[in-house]
Protein backbone atom coordinates (compact mmCIF):
# COMPACT_ATOMS: atom_id res chain seq x y z
CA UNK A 1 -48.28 -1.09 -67.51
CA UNK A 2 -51.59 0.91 -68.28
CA UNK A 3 -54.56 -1.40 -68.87
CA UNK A 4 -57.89 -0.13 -70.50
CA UNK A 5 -60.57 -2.95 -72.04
CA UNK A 6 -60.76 -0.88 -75.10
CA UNK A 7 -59.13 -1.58 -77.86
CA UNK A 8 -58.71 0.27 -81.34
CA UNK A 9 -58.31 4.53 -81.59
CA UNK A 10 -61.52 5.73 -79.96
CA UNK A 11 -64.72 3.97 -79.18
CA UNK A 12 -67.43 7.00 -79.00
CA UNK A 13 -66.16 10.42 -81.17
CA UNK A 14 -67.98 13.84 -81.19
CA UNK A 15 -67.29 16.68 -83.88
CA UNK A 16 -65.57 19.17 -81.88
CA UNK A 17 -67.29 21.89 -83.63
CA UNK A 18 -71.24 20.77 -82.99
CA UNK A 19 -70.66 18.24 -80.41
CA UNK A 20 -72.46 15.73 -82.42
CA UNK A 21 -71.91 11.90 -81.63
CA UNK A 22 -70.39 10.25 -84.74
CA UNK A 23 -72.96 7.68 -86.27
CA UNK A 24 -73.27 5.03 -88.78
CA UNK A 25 -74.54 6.67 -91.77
CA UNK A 26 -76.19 3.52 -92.76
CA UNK A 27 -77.76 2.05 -89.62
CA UNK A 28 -76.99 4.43 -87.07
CA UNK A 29 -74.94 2.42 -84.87
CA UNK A 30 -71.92 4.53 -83.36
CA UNK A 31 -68.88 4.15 -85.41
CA UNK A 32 -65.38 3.57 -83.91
CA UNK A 33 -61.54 5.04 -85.00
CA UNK A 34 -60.19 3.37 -87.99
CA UNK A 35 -57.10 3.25 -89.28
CA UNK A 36 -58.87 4.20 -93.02
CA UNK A 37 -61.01 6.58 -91.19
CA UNK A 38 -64.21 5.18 -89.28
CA UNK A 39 -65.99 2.14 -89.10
CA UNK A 40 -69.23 0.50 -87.63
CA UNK A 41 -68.61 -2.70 -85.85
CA UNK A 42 -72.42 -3.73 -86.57
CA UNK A 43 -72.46 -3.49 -90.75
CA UNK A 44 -68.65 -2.83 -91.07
CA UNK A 45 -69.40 0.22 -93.08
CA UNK A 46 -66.30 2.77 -93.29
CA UNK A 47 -66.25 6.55 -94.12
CA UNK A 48 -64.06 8.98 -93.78
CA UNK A 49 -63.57 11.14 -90.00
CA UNK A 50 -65.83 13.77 -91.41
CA UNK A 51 -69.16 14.67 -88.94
CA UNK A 52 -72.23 14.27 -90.84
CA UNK A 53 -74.30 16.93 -88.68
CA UNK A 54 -72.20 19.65 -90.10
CA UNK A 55 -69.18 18.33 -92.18
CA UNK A 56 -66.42 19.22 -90.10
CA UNK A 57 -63.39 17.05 -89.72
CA UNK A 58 -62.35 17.58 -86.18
CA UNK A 59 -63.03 15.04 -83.84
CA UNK A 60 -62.46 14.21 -80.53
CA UNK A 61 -62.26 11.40 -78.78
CA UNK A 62 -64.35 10.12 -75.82
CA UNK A 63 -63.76 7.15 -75.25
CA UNK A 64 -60.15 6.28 -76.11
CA UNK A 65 -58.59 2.89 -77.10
CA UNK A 66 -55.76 1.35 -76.41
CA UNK A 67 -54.36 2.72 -79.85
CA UNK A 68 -54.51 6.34 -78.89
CA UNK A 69 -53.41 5.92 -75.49
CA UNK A 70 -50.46 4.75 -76.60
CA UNK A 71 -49.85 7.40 -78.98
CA UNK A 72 -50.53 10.03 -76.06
CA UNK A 73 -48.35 7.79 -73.81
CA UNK A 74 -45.23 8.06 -76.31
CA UNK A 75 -46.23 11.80 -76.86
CA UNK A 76 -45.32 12.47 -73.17
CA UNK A 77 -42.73 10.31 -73.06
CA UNK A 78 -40.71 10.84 -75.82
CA UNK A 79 -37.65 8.77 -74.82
CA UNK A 80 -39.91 5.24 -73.67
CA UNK A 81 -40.60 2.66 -76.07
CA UNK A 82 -44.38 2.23 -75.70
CA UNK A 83 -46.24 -0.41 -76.61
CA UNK A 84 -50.01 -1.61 -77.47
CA UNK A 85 -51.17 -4.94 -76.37
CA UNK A 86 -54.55 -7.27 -76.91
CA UNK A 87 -55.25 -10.85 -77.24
CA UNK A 88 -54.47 -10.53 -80.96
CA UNK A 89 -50.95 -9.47 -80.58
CA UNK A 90 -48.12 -12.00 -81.47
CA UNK A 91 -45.54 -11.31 -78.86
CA UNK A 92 -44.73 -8.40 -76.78
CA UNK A 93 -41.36 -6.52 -77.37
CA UNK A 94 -39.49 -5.63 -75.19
CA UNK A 95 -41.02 -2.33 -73.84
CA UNK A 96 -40.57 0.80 -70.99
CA UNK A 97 -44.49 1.22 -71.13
CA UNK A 98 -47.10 -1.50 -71.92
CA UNK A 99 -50.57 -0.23 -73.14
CA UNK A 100 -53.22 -2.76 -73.56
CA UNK A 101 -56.48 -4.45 -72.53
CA UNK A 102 -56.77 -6.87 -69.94
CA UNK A 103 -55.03 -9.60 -72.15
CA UNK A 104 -51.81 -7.78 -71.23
CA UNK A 105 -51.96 -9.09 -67.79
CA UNK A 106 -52.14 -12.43 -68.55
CA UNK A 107 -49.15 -12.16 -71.03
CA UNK A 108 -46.73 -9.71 -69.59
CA UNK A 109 -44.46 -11.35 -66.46
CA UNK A 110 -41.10 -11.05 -67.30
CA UNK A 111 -41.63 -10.09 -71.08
CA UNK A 112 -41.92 -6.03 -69.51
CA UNK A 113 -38.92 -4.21 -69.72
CA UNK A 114 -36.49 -3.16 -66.67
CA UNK A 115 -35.78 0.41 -68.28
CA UNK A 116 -38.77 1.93 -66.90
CA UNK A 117 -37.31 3.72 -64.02
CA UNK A 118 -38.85 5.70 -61.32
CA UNK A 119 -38.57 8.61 -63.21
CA UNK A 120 -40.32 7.12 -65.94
CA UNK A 121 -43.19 5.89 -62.83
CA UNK A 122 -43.23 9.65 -61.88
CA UNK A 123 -44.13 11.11 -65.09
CA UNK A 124 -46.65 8.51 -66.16
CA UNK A 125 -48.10 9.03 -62.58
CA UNK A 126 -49.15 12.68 -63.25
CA UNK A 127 -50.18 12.17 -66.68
CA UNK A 128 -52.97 10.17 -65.74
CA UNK A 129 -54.34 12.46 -62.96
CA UNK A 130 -57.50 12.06 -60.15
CA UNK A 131 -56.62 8.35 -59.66
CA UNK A 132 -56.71 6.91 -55.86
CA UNK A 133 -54.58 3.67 -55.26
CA UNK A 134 -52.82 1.44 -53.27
CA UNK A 135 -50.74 -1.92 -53.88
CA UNK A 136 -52.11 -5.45 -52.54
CA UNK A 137 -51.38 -8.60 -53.29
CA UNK A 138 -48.80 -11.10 -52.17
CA UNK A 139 -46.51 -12.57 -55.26
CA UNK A 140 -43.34 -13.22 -56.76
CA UNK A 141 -42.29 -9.49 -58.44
CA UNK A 142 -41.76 -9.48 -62.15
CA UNK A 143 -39.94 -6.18 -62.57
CA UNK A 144 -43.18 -3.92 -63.35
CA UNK A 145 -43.12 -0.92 -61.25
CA UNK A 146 -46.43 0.52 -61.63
CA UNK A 147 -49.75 -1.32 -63.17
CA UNK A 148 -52.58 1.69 -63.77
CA UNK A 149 -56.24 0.76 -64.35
CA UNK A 150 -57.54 3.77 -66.70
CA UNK A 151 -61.00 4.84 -66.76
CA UNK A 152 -61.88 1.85 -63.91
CA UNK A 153 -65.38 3.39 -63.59
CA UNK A 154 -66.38 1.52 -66.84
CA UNK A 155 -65.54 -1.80 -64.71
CA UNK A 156 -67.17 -0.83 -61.80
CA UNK A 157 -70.40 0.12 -63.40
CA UNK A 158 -70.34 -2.12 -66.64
CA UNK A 159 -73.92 -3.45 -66.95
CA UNK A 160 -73.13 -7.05 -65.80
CA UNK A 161 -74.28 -8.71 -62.81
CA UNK A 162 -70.58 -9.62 -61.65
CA UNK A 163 -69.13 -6.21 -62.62
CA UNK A 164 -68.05 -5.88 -58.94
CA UNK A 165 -66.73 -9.26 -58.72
CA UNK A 166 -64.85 -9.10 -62.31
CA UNK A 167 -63.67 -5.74 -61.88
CA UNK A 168 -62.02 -6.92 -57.70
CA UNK A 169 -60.29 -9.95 -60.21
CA UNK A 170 -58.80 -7.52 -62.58
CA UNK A 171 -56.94 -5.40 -59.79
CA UNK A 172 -55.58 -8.73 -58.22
CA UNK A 173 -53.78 -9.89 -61.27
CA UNK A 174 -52.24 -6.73 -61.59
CA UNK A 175 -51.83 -6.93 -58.04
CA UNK A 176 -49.81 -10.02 -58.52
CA UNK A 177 -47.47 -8.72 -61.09
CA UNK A 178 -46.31 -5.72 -58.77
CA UNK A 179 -45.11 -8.39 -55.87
CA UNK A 180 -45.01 -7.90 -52.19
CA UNK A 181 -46.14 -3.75 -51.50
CA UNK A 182 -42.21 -3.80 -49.81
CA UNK A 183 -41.16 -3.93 -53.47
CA UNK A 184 -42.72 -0.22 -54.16
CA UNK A 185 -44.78 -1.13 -56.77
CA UNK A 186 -47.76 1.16 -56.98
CA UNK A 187 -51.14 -0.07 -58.12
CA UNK A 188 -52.87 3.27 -59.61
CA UNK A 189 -56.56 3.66 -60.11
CA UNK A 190 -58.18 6.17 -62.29
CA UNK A 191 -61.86 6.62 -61.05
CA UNK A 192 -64.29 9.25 -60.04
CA UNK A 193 -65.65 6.50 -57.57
CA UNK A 194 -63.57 6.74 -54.62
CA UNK A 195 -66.17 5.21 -52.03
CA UNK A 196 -66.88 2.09 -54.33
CA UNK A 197 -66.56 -1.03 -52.63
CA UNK A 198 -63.78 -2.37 -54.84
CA UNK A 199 -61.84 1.09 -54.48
CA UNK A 200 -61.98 0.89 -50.91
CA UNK A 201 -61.26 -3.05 -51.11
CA UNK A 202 -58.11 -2.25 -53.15
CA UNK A 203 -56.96 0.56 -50.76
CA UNK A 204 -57.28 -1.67 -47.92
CA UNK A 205 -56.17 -5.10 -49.37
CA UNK A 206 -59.36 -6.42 -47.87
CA UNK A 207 -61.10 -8.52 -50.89
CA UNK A 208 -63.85 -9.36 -47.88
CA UNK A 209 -65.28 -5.74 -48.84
CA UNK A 210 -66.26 -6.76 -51.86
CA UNK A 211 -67.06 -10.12 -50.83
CA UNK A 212 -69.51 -8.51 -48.30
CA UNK A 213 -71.08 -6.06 -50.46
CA UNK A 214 -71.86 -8.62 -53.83
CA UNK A 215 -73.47 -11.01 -51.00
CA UNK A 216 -76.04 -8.25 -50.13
CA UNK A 217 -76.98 -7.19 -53.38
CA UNK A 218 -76.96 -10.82 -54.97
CA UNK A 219 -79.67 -11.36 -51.59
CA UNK A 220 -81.76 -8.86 -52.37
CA UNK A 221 -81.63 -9.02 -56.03
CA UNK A 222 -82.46 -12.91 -56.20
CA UNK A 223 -79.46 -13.53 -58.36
CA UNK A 224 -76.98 -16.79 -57.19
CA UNK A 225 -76.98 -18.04 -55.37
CA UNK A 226 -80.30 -16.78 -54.16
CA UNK A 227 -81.58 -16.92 -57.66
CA UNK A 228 -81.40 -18.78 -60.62
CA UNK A 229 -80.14 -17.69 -63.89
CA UNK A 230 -79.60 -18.70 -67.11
CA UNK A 231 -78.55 -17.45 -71.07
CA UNK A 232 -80.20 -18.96 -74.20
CA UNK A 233 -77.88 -18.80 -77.38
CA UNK A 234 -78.22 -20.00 -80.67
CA UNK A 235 -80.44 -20.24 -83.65
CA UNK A 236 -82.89 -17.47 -83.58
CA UNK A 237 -86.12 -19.41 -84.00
CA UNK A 238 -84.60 -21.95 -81.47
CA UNK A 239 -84.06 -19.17 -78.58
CA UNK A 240 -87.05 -17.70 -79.19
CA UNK A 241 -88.94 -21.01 -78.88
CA UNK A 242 -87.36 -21.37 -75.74
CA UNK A 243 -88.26 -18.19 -74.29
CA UNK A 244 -92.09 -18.56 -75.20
CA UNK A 245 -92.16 -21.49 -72.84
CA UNK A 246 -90.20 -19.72 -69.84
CA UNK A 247 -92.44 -16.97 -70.15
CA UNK A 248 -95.08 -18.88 -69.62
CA UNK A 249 -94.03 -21.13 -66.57
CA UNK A 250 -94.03 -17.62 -65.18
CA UNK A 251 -89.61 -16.86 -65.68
CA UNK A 252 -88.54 -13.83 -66.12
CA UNK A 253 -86.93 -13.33 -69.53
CA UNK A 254 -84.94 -10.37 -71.03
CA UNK A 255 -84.76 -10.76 -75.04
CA UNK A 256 -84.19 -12.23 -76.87
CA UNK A 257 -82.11 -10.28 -79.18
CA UNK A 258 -80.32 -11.05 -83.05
CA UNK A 259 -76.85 -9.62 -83.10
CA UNK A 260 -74.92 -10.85 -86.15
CA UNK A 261 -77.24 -13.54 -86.56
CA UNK A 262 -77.46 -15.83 -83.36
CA UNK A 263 -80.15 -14.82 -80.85
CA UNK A 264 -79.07 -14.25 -76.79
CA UNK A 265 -81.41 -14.04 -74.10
CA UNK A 266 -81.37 -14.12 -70.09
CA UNK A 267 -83.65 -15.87 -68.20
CA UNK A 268 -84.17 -15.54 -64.14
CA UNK A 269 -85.73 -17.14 -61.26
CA UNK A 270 -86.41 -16.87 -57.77
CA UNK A 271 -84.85 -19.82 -57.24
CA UNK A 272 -82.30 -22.28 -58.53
CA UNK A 273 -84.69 -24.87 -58.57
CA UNK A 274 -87.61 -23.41 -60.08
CA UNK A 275 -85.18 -22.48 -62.92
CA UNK A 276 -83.96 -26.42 -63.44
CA UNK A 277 -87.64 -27.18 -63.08
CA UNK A 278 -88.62 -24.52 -66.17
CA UNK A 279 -85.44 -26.00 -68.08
CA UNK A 280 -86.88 -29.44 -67.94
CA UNK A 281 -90.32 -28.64 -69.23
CA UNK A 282 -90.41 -30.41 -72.73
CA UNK A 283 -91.16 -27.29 -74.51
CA UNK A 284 -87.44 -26.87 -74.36
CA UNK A 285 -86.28 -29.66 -75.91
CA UNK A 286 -88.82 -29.04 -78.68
CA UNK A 287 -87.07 -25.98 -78.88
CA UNK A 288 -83.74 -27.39 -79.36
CA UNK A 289 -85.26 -29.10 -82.52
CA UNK A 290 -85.88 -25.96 -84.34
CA UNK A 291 -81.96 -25.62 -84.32
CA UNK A 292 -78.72 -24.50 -81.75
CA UNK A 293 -79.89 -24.00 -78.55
CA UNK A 294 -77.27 -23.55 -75.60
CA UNK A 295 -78.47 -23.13 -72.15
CA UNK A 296 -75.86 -21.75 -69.62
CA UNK A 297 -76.47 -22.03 -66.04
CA UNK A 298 -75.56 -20.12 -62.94
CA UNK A 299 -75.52 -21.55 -60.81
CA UNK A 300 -74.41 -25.20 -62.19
CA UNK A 301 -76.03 -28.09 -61.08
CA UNK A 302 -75.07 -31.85 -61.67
């Protein structure tokens, strides 16, 4: 099982003969791999996989999805039966080599194929290269041999607050699948990071590394459960309403910002109670009467 949160061909292309980034020609957003040739995910505009710096049709890509992974996969391993997997996929057949984003976790178990053999774990193994692993975990086995985590370093730096915490969660369910580490299952992480906390937690099946780590930063960072923080969604007027009067009750608010038409925004404070104390404030429910406005809290209070 390879997992990569990435789905589709390729996520970021570059013309292989200028190096130019491939952009939306109509709001210059970067465009994405497309079965019908490339698309923007912000206007949904499609063209065809020609650069528009200097017209060449040869692209690379940078980022990978799921998609072309699995077309390299089956490229190297001619005689598997690989297989892509996301949330949108109706079942999962039965398979030597799953592909797929984090979804694939959740769904696989017993659906994975016994075929995959350790020759099969071998050759898979060296494909993906400069990966540093070890298996943890305590569960019942469910025939999966190896579960790799490709290009990790986009979990472990993902701009998030609980990237660490998120990431530490995604090796355990994988974790889980392999069974006890006398099974021989091999949990395989591809990473430039070796000396990241949730590397090292993972090589060590010691979670407390982590743990330790997140409870430093979240201290001197003021987020929770030091801090207090919150996201605004919604209506646009609504949200922005909203943030007007955190602003000034002295908050600190980042947005908000209008993607596809419903505002976001997050809003911190030094502490959870001057952040309930801000939410109370009756500018916000005048807010809430220019249209949607949800408020999520972390951390909750009742």
């Amino acid at each position: 099982m390879c997992v990569l949160n990435r789905r589709g061909r390729a996520r970021l292309l570059a013309c292989v003969v200028c190096g130019e980034a491939t952009r939306c020609e109509a709001c210059g957003a970067t465009v994405v791999g497309h079965d019908e040739g490339l698309m923007c995910p912000r206007c949904d505009t499609v063209r065809p996989s020609i650069c528009l710096q200097c017209h060449g049709s040869r692209l690379r890509a940078v980022k990978p999805g799921i998609a072309r992974v699995r077309d390299d996969l089956a490229a190297l391993l001619p005689r598997a039966r690989v297989t892509a997997i996301d949330a949108g996929s109706d079942s999962i057949p039965d398979s030597d080599v799953l592909v797929g984003t984090e979804a694939v976790l959740h769904r696989a178990g017993s659906a994975f194929g016994h075929a995959a053999g350790s020759a099969l774990g071998h050759a898979a193994g060296s494909a993906l290269g400069h990966a540093a692993g070890s298996a943890l975990g305590h569960a019942a086995g469910s025939g999966i041999g190896l579960v790799a985590y490709l290009e990790l370093d986009q979990e472990l730096l993902a701009p998030r607050a609980r990237a660490a915490e998120q990431a530490m969660w995604l090796l355990v369910r994988g974790a889980r699948l392999l069974g006890p580490r006398d099974d021989g299952g091999l949990l395989l992480l591809q990473t430039r990071l070796p000396d990241h906390e949730v590397v090292r937690a993972a090589v060590a099946a010691t979670p407390s590394v982590v743990a330790t780590a997140e409870w430093e930063r979240r201290q001197a960072l003021r987020f929770p459960p030091f801090g207090g923080v919150a996201e605004l969604s919604g209506a646009t007027t609504a949200v922005g309403a909203a943030c007007d009067t955190l602003r000034k009750a002295g908050l600190r608010v980042l947005g908000p910002t209008d993607v596809h038409g419903k505002a976001r925004a997050l809003v911190h404070a030094a502490t959870p109670d001057a952040l309930s104390d801000a939410l109370a404030l009756p500018g916000i429910g005048a807010a809430g009467a220019r249209g949607r406005l949800r408020v999520d809290v972390d951390p909750r209070r009742a």
